[in-house]
C-alpha atoms as a PDB file:
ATOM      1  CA  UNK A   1     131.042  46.805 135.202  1.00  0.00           C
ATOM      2  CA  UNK A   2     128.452  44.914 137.202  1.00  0.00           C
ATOM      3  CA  UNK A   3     127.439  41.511 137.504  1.00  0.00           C
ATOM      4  CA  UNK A   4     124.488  40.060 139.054  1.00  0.00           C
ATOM      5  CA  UNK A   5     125.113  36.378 138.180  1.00  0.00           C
ATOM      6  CA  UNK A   6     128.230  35.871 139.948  1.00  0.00           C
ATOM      7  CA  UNK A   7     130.282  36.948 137.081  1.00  0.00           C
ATOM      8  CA  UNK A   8     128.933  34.813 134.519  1.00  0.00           C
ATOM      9  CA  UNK A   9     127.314  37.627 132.389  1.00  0.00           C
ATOM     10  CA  UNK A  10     128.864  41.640 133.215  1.00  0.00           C
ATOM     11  CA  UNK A  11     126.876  45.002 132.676  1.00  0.00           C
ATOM     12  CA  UNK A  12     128.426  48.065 131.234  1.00  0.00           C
ATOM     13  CA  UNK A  13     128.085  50.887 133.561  1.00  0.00           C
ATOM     14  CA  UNK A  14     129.451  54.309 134.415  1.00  0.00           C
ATOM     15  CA  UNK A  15     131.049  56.174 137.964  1.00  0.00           C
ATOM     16  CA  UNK A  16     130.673  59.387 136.364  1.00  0.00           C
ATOM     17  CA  UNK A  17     133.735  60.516 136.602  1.00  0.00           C
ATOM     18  CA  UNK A  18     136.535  60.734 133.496  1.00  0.00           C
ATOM     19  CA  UNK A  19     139.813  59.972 135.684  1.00  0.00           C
ATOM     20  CA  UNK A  20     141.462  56.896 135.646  1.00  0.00           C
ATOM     21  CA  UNK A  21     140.586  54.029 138.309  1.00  0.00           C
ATOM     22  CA  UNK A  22     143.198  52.166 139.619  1.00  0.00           C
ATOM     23  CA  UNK A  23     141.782  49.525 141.998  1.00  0.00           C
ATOM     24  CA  UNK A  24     138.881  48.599 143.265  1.00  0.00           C
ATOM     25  CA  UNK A  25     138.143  47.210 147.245  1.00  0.00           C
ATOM     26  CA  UNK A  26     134.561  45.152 147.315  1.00  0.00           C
ATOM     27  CA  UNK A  27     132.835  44.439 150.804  1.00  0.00           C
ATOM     28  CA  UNK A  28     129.949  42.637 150.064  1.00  0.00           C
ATOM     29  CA  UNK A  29     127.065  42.766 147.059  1.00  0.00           C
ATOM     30  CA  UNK A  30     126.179  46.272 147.470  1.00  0.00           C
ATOM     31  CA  UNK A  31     129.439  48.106 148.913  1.00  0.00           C
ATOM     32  CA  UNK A  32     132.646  48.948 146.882  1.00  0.00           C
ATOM     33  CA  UNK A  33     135.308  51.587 147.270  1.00  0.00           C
ATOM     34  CA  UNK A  34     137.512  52.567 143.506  1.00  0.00           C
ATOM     35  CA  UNK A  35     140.587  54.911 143.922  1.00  0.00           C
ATOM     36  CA  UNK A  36     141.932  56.652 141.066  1.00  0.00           C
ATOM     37  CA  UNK A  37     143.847  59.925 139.369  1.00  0.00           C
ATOM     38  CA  UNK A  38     144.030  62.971 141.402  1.00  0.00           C
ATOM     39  CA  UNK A  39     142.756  61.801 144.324  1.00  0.00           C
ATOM     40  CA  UNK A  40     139.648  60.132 143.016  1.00  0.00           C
ATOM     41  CA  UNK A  41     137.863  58.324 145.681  1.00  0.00           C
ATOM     42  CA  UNK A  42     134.743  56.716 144.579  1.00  0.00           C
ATOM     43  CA  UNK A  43     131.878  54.431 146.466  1.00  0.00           C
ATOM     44  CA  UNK A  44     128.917  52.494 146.250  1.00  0.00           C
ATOM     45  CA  UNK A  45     126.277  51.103 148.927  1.00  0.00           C
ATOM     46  CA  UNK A  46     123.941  49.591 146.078  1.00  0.00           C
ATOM     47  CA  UNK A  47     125.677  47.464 143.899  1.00  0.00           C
ATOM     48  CA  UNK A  48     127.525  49.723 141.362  1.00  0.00           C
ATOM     49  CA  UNK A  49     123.961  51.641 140.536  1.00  0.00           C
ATOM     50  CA  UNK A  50     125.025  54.988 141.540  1.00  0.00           C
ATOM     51  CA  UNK A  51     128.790  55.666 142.965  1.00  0.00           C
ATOM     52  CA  UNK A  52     129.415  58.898 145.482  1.00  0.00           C
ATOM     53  CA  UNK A  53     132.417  60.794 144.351  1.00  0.00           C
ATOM     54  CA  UNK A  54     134.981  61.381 147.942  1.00  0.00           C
ATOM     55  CA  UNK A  55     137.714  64.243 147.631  1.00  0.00           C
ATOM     56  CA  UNK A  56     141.258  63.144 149.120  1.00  0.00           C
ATOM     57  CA  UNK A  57     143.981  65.497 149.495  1.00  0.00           C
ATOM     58  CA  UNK A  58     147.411  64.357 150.670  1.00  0.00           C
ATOM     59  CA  UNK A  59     148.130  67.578 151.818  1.00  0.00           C
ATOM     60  CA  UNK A  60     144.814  68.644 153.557  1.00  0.00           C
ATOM     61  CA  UNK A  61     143.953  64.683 155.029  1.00  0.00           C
ATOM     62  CA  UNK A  62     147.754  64.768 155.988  1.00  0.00           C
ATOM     63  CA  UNK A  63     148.951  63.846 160.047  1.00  0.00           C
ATOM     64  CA  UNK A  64     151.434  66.495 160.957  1.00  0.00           C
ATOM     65  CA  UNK A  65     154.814  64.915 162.151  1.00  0.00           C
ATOM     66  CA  UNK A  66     155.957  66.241 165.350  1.00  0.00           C
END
């Protein structure tokens, strides 16, 4: 959802993706971050108008442990 009135009124939108979203991180106006199922990293630089979808693997983004 987006809101361009402070929150007083919200828009219905879409990520385009069908996992679950657990939280959401917002930076300013324009830039969010959502994580979600299965790795699902999502963000926006525009205000929730179009998201980029980010692929996170524990096992690939992982720091061996020496």
């Amino acid at each position: 959802m987006t809101s361009h009135d402070g929150g007083t009124t919200w828009q219905v939108g879409t990520t385009g993706t069908g996992m679950s979203l657990w939280n959401v991180r917002t930076f300013s106006e324009r830039e969010s971050w959502i994580v979600g199922d299965e790795g699902t990293v999502l963000s926006t630089s525009d205000g929730g108008a179009t998201w980029d979808q980010h692929f996170y693997s524990p096992e690939k983004d992982a720091i061996p442990v020496r």
